[in-house]
PDB file of N, CA and C in Angstrom:
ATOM      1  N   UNK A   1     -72.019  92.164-100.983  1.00  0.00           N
ATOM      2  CA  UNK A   1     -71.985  91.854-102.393  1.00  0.00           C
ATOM      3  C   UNK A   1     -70.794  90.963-102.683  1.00  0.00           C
ATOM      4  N   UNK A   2     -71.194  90.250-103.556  1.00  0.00           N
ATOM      5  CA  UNK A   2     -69.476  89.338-104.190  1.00  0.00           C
ATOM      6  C   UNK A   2     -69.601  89.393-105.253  1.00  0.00           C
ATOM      7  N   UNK A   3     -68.633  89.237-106.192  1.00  0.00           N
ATOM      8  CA  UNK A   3     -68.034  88.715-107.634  1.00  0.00           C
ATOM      9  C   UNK A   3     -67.957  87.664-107.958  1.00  0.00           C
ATOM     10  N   UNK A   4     -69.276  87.405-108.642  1.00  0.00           N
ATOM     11  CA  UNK A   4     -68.678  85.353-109.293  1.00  0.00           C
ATOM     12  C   UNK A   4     -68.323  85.883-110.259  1.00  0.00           C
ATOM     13  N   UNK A   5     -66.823  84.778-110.716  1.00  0.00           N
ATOM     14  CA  UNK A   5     -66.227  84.899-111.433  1.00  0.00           C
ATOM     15  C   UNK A   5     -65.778  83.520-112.379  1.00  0.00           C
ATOM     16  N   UNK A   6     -66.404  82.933-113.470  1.00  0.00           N
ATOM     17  CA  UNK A   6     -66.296  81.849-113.653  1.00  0.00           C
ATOM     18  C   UNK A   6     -65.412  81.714-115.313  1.00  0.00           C
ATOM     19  N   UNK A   7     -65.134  80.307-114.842  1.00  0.00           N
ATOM     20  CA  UNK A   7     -64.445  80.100-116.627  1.00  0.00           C
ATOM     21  C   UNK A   7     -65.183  78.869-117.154  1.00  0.00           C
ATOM     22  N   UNK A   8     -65.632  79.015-118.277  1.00  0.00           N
ATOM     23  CA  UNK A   8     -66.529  77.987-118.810  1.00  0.00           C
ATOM     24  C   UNK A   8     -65.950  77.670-120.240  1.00  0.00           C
ATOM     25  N   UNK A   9     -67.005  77.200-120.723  1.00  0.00           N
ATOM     26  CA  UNK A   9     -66.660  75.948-121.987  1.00  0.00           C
ATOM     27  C   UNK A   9     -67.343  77.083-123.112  1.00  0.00           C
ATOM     28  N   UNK A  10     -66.535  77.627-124.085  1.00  0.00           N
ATOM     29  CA  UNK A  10     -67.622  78.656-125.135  1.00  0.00           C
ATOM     30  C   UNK A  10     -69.330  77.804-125.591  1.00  0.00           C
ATOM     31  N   UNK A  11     -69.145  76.755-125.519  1.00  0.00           N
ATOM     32  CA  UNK A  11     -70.522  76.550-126.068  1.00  0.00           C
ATOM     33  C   UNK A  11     -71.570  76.548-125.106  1.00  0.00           C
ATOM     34  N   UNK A  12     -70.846  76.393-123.701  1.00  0.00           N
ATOM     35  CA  UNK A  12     -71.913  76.614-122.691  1.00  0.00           C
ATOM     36  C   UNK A  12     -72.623  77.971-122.478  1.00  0.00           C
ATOM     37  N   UNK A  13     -71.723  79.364-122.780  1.00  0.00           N
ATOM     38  CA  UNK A  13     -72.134  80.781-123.304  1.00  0.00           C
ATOM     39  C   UNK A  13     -74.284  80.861-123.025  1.00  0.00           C
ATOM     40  N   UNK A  14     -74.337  80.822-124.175  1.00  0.00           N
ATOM     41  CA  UNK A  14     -75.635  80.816-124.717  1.00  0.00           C
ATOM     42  C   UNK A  14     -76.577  80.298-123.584  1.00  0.00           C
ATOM     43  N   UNK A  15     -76.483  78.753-123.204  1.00  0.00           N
ATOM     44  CA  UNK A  15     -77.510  78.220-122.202  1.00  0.00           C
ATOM     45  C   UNK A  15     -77.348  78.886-121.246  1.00  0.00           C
ATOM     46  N   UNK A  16     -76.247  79.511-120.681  1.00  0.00           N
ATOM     47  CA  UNK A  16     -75.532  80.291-119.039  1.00  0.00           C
ATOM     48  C   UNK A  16     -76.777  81.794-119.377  1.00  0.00           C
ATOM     49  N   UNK A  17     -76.602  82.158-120.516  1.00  0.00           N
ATOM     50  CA  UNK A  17     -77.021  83.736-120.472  1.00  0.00           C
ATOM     51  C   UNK A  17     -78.344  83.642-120.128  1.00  0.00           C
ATOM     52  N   UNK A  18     -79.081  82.189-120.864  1.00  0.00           N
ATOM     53  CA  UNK A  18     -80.493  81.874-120.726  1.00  0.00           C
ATOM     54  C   UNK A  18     -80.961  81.400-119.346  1.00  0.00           C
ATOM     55  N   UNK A  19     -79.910  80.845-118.652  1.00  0.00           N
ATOM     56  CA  UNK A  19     -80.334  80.907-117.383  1.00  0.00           C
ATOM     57  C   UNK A  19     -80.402  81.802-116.568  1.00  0.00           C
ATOM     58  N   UNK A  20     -79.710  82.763-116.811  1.00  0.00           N
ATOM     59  CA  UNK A  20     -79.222  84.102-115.817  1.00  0.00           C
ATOM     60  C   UNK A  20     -80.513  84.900-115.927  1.00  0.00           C
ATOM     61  N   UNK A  21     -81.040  85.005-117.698  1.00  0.00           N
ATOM     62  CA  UNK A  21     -81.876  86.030-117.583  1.00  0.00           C
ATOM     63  C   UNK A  21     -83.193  85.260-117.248  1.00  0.00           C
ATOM     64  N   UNK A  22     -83.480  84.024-116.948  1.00  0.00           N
ATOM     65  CA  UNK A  22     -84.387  83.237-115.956  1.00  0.00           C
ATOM     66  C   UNK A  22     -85.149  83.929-114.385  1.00  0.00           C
ATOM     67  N   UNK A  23     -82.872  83.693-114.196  1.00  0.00           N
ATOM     68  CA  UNK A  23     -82.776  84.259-112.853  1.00  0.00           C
ATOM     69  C   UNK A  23     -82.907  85.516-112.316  1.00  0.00           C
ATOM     70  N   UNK A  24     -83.377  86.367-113.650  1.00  0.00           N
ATOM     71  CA  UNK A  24     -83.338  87.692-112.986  1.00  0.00           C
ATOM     72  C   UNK A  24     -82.147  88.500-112.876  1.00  0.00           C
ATOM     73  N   UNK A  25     -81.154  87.897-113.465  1.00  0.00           N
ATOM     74  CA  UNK A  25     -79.347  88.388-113.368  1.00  0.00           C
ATOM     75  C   UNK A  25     -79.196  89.454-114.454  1.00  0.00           C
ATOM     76  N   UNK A  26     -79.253  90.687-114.638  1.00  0.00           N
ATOM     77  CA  UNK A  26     -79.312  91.699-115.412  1.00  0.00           C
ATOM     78  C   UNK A  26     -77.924  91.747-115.831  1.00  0.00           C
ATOM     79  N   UNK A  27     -77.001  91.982-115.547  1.00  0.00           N
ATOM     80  CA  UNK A  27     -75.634  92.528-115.888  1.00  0.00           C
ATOM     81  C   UNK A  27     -74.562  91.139-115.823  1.00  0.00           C
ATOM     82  N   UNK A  28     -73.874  90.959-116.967  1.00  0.00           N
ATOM     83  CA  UNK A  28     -72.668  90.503-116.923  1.00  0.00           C
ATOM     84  C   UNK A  28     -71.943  91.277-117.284  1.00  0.00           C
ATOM     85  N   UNK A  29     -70.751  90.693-117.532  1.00  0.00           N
ATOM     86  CA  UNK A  29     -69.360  90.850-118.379  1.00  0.00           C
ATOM     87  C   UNK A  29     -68.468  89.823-118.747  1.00  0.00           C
ATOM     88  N   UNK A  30     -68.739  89.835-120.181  1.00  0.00           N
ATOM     89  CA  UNK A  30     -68.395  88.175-121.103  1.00  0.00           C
ATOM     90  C   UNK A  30     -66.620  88.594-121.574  1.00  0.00           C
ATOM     91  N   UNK A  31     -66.156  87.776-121.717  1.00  0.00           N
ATOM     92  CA  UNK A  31     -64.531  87.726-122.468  1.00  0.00           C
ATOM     93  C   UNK A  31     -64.360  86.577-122.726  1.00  0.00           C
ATOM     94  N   UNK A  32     -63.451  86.411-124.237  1.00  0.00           N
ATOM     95  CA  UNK A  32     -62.926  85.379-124.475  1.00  0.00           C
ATOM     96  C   UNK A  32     -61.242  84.976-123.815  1.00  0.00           C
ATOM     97  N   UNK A  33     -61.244  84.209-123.441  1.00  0.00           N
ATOM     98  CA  UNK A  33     -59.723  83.826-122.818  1.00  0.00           C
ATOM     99  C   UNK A  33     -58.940  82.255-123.670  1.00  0.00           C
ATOM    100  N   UNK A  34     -57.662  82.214-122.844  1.00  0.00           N
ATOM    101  CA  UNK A  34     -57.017  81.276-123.330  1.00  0.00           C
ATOM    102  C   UNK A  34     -56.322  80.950-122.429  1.00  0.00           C
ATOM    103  N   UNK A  35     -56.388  79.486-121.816  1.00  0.00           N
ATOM    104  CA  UNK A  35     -55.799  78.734-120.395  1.00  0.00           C
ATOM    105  C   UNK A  35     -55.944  77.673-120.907  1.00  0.00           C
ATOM    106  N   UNK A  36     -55.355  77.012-119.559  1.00  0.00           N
ATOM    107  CA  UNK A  36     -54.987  75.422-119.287  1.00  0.00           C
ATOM    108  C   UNK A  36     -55.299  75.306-117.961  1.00  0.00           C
ATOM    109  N   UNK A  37     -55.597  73.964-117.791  1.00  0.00           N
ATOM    110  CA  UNK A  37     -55.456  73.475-116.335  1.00  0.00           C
ATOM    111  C   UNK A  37     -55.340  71.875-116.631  1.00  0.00           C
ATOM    112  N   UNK A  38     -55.979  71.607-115.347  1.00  0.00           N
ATOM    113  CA  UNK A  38     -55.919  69.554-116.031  1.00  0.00           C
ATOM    114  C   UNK A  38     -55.904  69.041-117.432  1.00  0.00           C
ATOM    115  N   UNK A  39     -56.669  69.818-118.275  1.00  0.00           N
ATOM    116  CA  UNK A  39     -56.970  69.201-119.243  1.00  0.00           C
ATOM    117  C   UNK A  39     -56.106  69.306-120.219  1.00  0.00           C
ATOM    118  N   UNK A  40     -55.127  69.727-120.493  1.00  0.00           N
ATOM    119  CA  UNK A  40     -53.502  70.112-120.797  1.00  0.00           C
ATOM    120  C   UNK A  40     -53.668  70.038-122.289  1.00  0.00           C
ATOM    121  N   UNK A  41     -54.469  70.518-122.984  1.00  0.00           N
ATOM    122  CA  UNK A  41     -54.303  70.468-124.720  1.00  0.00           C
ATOM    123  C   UNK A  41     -54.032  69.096-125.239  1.00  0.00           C
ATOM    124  N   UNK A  42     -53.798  69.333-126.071  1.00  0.00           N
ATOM    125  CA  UNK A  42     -53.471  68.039-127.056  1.00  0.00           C
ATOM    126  C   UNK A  42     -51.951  68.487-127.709  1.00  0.00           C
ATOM    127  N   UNK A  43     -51.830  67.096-128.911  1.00  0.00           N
ATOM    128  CA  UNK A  43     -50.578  67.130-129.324  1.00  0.00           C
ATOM    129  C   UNK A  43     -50.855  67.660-130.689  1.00  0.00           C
ATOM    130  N   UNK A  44     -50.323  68.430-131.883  1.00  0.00           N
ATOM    131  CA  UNK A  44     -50.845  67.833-133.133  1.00  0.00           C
ATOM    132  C   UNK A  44     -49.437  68.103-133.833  1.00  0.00           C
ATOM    133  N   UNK A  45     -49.510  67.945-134.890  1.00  0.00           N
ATOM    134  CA  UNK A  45     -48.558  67.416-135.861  1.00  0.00           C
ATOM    135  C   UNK A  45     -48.503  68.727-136.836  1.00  0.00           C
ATOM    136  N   UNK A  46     -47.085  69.179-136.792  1.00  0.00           N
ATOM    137  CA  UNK A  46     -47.276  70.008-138.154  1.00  0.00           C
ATOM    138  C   UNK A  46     -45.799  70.414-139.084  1.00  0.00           C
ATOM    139  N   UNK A  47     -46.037  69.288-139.933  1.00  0.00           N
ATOM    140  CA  UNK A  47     -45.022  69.441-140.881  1.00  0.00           C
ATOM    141  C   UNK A  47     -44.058  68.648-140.046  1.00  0.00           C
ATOM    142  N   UNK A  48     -44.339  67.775-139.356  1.00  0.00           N
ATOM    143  CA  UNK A  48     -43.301  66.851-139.066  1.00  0.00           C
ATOM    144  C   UNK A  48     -43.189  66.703-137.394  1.00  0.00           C
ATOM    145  N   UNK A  49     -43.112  68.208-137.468  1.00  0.00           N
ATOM    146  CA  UNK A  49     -43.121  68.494-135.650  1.00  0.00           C
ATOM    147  C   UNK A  49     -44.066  68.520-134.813  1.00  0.00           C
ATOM    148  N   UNK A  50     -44.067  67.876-133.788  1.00  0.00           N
ATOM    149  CA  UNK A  50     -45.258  67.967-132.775  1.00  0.00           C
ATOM    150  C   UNK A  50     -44.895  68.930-131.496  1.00  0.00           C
ATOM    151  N   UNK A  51     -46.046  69.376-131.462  1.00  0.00           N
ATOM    152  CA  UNK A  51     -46.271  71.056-130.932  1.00  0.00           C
ATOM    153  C   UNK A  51     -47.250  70.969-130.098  1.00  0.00           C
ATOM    154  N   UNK A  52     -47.162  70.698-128.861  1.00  0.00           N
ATOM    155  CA  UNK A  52     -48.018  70.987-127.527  1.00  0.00           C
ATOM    156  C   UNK A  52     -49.254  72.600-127.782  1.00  0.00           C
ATOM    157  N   UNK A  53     -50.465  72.122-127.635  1.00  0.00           N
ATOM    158  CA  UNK A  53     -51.579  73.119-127.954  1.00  0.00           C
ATOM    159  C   UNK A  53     -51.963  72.893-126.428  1.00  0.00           C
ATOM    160  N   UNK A  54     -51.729  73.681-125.573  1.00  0.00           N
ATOM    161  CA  UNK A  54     -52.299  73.552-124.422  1.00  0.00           C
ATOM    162  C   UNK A  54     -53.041  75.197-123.925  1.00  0.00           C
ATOM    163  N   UNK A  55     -52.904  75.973-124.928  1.00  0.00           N
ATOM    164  CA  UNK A  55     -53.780  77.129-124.269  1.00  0.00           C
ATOM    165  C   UNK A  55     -55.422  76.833-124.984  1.00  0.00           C
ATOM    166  N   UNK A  56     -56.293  76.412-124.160  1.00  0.00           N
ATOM    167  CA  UNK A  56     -57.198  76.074-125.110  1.00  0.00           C
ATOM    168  C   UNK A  56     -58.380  77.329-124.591  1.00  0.00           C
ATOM    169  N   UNK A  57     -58.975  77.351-125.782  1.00  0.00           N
ATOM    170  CA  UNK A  57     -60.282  78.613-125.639  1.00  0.00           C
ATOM    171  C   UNK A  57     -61.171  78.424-124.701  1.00  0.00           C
ATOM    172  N   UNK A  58     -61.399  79.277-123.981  1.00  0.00           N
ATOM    173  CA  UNK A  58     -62.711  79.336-122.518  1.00  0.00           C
ATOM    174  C   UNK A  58     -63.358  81.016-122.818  1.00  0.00           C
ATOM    175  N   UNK A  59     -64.319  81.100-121.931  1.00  0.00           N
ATOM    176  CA  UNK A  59     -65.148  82.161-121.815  1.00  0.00           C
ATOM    177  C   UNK A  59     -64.960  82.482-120.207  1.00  0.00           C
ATOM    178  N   UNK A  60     -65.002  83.827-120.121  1.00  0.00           N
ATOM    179  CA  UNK A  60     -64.571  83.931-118.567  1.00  0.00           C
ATOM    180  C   UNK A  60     -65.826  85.186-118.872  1.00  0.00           C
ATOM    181  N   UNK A  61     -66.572  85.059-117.126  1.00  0.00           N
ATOM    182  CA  UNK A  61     -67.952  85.559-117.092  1.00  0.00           C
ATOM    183  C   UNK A  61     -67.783  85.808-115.828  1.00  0.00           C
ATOM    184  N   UNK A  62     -68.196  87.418-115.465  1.00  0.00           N
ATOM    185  CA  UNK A  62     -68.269  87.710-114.258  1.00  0.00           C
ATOM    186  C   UNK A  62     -69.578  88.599-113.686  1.00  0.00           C
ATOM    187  N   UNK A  63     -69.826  88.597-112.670  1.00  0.00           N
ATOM    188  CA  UNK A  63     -70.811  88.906-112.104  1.00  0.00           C
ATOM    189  C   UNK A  63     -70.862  89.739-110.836  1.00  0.00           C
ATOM    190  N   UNK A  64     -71.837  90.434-110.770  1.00  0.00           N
ATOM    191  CA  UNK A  64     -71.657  90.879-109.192  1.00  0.00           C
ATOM    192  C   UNK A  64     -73.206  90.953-108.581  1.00  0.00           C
ATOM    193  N   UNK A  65     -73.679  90.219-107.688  1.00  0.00           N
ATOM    194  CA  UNK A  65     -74.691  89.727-106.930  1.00  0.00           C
ATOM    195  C   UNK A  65     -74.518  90.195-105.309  1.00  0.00           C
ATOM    196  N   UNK A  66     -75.961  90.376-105.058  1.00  0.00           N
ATOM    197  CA  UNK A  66     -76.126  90.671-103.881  1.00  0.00           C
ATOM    198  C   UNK A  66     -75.942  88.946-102.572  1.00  0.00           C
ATOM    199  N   UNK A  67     -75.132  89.076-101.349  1.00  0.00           N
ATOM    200  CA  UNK A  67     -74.568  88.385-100.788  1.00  0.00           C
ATOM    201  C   UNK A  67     -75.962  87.214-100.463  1.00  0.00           C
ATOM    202  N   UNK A  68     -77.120  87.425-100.524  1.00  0.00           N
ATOM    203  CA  UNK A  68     -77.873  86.226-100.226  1.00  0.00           C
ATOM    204  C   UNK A  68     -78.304  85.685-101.769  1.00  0.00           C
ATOM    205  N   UNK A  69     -77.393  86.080-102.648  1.00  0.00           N
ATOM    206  CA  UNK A  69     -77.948  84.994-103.763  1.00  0.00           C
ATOM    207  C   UNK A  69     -76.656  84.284-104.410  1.00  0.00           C
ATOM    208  N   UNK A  70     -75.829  84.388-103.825  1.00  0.00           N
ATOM    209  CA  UNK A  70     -74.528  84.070-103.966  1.00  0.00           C
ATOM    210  C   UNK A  70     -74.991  82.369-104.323  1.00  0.00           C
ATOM    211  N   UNK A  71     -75.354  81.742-103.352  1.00  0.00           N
ATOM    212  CA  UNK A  71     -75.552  80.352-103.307  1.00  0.00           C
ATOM    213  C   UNK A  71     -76.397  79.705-104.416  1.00  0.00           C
ATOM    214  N   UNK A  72     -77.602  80.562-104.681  1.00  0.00           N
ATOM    215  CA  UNK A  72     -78.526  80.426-106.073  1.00  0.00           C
ATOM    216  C   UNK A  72     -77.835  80.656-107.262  1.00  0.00           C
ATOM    217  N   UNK A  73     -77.375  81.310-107.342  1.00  0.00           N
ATOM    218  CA  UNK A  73     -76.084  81.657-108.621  1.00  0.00           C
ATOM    219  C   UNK A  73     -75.411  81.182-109.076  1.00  0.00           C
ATOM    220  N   UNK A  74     -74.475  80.429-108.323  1.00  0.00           N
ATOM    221  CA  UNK A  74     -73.503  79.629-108.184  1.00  0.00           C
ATOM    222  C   UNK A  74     -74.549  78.516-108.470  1.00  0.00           C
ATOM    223  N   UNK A  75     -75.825  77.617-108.112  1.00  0.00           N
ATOM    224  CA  UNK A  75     -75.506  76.420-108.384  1.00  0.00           C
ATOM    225  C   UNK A  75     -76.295  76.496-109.804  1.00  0.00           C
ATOM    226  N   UNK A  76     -76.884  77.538-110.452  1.00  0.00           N
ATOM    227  CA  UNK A  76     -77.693  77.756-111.359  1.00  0.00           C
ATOM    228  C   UNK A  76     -76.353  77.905-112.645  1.00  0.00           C
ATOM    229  N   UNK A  77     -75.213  78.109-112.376  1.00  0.00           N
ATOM    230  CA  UNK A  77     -74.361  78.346-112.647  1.00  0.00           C
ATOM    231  C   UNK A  77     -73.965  76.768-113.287  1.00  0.00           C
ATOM    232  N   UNK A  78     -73.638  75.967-112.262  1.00  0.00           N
ATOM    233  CA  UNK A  78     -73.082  74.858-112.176  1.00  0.00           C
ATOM    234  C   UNK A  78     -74.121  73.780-112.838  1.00  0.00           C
ATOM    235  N   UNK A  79     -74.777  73.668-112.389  1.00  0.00           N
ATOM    236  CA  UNK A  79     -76.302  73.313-113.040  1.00  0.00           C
ATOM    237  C   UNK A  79     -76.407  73.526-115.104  1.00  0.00           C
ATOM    238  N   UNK A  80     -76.172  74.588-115.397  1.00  0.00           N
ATOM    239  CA  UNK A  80     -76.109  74.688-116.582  1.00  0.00           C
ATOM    240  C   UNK A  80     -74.951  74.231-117.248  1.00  0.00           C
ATOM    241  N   UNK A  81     -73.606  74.489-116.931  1.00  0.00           N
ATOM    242  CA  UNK A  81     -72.607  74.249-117.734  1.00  0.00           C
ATOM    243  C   UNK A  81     -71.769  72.994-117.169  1.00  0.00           C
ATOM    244  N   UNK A  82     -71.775  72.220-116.510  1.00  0.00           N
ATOM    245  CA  UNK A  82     -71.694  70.917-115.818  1.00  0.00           C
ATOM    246  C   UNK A  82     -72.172  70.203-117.202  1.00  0.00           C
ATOM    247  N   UNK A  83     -70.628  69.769-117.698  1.00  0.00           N
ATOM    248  CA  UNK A  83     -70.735  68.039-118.582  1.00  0.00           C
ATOM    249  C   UNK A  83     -70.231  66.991-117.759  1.00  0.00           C
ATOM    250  N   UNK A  84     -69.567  66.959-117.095  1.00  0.00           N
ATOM    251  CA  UNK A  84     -68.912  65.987-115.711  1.00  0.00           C
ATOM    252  C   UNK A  84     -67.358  65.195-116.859  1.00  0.00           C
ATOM    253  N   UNK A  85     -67.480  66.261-117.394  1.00  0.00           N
ATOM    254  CA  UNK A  85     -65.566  65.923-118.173  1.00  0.00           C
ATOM    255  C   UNK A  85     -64.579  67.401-117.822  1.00  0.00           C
ATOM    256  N   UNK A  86     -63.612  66.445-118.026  1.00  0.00           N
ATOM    257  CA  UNK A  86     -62.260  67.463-117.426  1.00  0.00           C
ATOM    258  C   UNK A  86     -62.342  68.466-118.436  1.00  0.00           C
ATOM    259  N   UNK A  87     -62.130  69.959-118.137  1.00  0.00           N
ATOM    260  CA  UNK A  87     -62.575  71.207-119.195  1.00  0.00           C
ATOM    261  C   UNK A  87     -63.446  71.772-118.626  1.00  0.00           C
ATOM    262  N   UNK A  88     -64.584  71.387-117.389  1.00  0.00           N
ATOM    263  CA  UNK A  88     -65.701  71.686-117.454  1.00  0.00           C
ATOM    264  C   UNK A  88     -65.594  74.093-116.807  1.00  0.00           C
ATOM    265  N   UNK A  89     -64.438  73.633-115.718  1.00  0.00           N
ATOM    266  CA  UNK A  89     -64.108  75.278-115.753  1.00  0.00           C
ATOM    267  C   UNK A  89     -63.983  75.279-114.355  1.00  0.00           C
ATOM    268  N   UNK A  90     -63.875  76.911-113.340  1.00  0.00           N
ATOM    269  CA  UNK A  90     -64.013  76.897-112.480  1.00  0.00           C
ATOM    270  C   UNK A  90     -65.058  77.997-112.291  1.00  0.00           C
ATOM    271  N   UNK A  91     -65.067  78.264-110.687  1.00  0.00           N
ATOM    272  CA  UNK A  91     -65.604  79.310-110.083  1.00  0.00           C
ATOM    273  C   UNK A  91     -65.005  80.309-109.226  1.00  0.00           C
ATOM    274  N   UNK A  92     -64.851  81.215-109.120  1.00  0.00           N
ATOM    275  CA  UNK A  92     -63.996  81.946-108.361  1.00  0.00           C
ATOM    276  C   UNK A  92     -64.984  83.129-107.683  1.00  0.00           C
ATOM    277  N   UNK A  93     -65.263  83.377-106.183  1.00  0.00           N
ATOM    278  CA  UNK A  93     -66.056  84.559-105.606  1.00  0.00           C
ATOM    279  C   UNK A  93     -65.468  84.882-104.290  1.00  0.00           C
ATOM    280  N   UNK A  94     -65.591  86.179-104.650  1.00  0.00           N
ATOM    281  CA  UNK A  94     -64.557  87.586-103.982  1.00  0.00           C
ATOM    282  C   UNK A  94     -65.367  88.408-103.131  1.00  0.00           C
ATOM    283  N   UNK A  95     -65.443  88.983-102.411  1.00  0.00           N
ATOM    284  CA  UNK A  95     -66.097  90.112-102.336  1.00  0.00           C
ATOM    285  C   UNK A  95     -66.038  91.161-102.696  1.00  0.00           C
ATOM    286  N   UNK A  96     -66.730  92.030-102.218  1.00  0.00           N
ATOM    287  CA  UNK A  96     -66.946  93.290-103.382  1.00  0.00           C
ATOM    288  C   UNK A  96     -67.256  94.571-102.621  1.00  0.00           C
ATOM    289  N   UNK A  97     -66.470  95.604-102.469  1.00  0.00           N
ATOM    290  CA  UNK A  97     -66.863  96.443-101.155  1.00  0.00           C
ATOM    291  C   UNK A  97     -67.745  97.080-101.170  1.00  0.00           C
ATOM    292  N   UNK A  98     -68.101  97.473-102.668  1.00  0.00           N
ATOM    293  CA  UNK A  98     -68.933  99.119-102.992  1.00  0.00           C
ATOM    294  C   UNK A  98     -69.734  98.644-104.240  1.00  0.00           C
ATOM    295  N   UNK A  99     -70.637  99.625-104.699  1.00  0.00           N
ATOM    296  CA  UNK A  99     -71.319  99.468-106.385  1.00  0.00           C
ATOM    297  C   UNK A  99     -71.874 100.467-106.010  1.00  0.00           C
ATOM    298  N   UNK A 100     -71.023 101.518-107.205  1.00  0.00           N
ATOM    299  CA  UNK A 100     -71.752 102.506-107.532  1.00  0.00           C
ATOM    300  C   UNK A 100     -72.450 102.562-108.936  1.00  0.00           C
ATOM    301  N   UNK A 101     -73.782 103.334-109.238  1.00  0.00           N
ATOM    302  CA  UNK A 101     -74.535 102.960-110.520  1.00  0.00           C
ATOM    303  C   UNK A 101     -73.980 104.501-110.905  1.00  0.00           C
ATOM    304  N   UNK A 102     -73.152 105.028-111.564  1.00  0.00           N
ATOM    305  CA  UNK A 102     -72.405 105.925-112.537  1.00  0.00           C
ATOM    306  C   UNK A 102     -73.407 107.118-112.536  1.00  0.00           C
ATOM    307  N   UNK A 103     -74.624 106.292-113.403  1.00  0.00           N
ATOM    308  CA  UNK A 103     -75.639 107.506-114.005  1.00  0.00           C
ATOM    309  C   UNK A 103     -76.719 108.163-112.760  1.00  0.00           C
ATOM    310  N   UNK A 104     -76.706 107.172-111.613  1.00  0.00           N
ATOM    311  CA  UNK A 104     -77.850 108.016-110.898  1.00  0.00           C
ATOM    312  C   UNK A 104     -76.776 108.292-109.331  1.00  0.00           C
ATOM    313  N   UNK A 105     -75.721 107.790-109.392  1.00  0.00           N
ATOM    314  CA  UNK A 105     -75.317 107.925-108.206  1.00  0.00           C
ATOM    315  C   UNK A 105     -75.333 106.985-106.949  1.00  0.00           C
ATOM    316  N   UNK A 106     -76.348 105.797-107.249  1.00  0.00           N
ATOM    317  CA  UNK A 106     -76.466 105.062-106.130  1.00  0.00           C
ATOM    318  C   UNK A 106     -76.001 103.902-105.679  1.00  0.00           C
ATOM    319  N   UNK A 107     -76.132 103.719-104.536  1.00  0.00           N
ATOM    320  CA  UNK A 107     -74.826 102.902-103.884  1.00  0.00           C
ATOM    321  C   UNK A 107     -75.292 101.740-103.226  1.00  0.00           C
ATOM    322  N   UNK A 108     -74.336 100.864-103.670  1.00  0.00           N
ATOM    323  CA  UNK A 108     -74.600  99.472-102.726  1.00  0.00           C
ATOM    324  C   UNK A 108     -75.716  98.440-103.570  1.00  0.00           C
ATOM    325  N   UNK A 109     -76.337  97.075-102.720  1.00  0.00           N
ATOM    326  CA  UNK A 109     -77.014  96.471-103.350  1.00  0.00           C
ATOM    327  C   UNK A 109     -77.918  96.983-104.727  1.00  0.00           C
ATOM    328  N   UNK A 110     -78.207  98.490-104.262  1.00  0.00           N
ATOM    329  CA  UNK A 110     -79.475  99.192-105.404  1.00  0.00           C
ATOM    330  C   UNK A 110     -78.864  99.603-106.415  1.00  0.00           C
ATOM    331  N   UNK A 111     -77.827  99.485-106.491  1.00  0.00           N
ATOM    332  CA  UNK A 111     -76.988  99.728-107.719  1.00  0.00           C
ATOM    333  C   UNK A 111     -76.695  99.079-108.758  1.00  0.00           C
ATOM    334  N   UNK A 112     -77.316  97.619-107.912  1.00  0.00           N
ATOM    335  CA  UNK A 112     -76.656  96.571-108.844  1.00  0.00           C
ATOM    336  C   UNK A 112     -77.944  96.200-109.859  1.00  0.00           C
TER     337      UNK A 112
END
């Protein structure tokens, strides 16, 4: 099993969920965040002073998939929220040792 773990663009949200539940992807876990990377904010003006805005709003979305769909995921992933401008986000996948399902007890891929 692994953990995709991605940071995206909030408006991409919506089309991502519509692809997932395409894909058959039952379970996320959505959060709003606040980062930087290349795309380093802007400047703006206030009351005279200019004030670096570089934590800008993203959506961070994680997942946990069984190890042969890792590759389908990921590009179904990329595929949807891909504008080909700086902002667009990353991907991050981990592995994952265990999944247990709480309510019935069961373990591993069937859990998920």
């Amino acid at each position: 099993m692994k953990q995709i773990e991605a940071i995206i663009r909030p408006e991409k949200l919506e089309p991502l969920k519509d692809a997932f539940l395409a894909c058959k992807i039952n379970g996320m876990n959505v959060r709003q965040v606040l980062g930087c990377g290349n795309q380093h904010g802007w400047i703006a003006r206030n009351r005279g002073t200019s004030v670096m805005i570089n934590m800008i709003p993203k959506i961070e979305i994680k997942i946990v998939v069984a190890d042969d769909r890792v590759e389908e995921i990921v590009q179904v992933l990329i595929d949807t929220v891909r504008t080909g401008e700086i902002g667009d986000g990353k991907i991050f996948i981990k592995p994952v040792e265990e999944c247990i399902r709480i309510r019935t007890g069961e373990r591993g891929d069937i859990a998920l």
